[in-house]
C-alpha atoms as a PDB file:
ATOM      1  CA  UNK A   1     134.560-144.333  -7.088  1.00  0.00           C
ATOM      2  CA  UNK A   2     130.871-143.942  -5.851  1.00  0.00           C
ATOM      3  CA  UNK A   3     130.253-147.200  -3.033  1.00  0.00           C
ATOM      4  CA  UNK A   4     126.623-147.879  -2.527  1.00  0.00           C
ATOM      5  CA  UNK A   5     124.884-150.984  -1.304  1.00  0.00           C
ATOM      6  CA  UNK A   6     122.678-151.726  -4.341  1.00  0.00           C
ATOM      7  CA  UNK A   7     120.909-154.822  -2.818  1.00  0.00           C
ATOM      8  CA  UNK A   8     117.009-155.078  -2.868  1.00  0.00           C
ATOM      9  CA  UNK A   9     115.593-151.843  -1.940  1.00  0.00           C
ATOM     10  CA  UNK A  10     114.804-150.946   2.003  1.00  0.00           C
ATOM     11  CA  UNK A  11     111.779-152.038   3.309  1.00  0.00           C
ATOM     12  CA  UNK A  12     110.423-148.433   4.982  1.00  0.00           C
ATOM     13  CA  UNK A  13     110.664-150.107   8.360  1.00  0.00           C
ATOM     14  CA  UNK A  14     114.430-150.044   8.077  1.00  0.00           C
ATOM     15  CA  UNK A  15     113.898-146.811   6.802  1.00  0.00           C
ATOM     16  CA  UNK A  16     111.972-145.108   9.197  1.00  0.00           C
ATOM     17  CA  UNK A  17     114.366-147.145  12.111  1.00  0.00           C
ATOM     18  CA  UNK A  18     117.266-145.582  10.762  1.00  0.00           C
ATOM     19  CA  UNK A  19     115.618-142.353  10.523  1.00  0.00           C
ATOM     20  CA  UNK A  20     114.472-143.224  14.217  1.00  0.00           C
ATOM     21  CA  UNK A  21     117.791-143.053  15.463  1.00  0.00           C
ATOM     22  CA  UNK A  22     118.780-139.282  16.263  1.00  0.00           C
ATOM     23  CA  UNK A  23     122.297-139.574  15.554  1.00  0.00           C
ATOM     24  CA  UNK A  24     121.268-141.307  12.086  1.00  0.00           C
ATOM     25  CA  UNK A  25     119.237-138.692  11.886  1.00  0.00           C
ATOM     26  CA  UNK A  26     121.537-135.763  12.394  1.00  0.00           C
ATOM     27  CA  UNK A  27     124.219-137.264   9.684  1.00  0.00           C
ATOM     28  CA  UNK A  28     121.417-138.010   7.414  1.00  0.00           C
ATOM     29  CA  UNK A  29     119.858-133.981   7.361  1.00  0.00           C
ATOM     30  CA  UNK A  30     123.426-133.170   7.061  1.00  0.00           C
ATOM     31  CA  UNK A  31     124.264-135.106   3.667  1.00  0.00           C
ATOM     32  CA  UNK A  32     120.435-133.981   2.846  1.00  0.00           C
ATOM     33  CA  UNK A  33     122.480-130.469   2.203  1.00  0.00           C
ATOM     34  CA  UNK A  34     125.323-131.371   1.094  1.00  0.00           C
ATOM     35  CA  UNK A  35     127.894-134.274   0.444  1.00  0.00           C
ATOM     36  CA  UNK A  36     130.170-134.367   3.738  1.00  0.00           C
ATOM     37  CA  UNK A  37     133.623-135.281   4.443  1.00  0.00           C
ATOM     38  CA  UNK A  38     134.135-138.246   7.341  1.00  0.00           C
ATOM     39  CA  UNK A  39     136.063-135.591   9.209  1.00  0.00           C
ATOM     40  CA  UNK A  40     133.451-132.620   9.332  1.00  0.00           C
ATOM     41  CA  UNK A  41     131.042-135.040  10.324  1.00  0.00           C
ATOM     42  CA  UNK A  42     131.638-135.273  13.956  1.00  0.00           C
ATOM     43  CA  UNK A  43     131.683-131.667  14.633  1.00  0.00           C
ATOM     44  CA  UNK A  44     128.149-131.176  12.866  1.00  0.00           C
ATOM     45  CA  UNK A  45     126.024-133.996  14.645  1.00  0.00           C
ATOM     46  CA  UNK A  46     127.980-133.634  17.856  1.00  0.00           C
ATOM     47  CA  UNK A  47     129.698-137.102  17.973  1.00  0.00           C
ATOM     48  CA  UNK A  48     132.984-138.737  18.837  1.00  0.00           C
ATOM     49  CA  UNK A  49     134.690-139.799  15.290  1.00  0.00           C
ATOM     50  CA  UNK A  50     134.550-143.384  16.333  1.00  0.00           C
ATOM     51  CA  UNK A  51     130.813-142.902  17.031  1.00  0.00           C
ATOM     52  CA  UNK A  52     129.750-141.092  13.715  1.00  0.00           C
ATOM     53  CA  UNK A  53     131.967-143.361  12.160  1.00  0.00           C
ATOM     54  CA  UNK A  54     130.016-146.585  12.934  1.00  0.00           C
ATOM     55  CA  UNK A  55     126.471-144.694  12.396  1.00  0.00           C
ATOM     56  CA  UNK A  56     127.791-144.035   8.712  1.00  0.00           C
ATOM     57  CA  UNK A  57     128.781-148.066   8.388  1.00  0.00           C
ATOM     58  CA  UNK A  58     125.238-148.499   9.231  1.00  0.00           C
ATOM     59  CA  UNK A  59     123.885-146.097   6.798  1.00  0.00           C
ATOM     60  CA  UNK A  60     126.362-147.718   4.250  1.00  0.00           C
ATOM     61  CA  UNK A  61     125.112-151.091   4.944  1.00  0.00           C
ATOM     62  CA  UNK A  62     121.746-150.003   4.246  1.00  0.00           C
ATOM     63  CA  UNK A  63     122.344-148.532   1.278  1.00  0.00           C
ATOM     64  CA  UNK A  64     120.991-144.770   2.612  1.00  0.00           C
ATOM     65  CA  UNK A  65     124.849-143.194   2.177  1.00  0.00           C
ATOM     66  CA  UNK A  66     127.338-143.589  -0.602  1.00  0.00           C
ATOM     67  CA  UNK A  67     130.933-142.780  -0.365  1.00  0.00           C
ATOM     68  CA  UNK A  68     133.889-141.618  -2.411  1.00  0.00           C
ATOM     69  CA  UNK A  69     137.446-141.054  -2.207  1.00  0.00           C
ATOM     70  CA  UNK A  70     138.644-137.680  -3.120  1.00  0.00           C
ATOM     71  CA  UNK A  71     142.506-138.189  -1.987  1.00  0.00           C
ATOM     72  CA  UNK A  72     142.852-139.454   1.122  1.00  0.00           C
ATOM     73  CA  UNK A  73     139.141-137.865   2.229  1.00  0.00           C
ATOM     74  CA  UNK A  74     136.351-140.108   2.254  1.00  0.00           C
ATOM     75  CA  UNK A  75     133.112-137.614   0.964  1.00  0.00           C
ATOM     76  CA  UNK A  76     129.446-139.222   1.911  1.00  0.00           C
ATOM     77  CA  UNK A  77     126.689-138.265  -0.157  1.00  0.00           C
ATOM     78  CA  UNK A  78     122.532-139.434   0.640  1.00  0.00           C
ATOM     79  CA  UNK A  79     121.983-141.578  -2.137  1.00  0.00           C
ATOM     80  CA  UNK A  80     118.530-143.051  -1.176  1.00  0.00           C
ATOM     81  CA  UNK A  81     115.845-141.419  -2.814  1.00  0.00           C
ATOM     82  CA  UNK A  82     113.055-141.920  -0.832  1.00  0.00           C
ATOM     83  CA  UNK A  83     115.478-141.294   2.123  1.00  0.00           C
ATOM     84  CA  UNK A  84     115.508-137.881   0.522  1.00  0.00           C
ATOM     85  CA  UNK A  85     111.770-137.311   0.241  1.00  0.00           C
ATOM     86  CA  UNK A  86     111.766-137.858   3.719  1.00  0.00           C
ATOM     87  CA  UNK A  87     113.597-135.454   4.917  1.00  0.00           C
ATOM     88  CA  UNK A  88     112.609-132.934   2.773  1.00  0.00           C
ATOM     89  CA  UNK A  89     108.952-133.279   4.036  1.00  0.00           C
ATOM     90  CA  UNK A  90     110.812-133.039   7.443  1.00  0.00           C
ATOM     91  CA  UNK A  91     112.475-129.939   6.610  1.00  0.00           C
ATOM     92  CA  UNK A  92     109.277-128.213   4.279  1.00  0.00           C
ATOM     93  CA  UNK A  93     107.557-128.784   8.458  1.00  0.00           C
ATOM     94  CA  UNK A  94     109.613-126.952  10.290  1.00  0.00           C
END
């Protein structure tokens, strides 16, 4: 089962202040790659688990992240779209 927050769509404020925060940030280019188990998380963006874990509750809440169960893993996937532009214009500038 796919979770994502499907409420009204993110004003880009919210956007760009999620995308503000580094560690957001980090987790977000991450899932830009690829989808992401929970547990490699930590290790990529350099975070406690406890830590990453609340930045992806936040990213859940606003509807940037999705997540699935494969067993007893929880996989995150970016699921906004324009979150996605973003960060593709990010990474097309480096």
């Amino acid at each position: 089962m796919n979770t994502s927050v499907d409420a009204s769509p993110l004003p880009p404020r919210e956007l760009f202040r999620a995308l503000g925060v580094e560690t957001n940030y980090r987790i977000l280019s991450e899932l830009f790659k690829a989808e992401r188990c929970a547990c490699e998380l930590p290790a990529l963006v350099g975070k406690t688990q406890s830590n990453t874990s609340m930045h992806l509750a936040k990213l859940l809440r606003l509807g940037l992240v999705g997540v699935r169960r494969d067993g007893k893993r929880h996989v995150y996937s970016l699921t906004d779209a324009r979150a996605r532009r973003t960060l593709a214009a990010c990474e097309a500038g480096r």
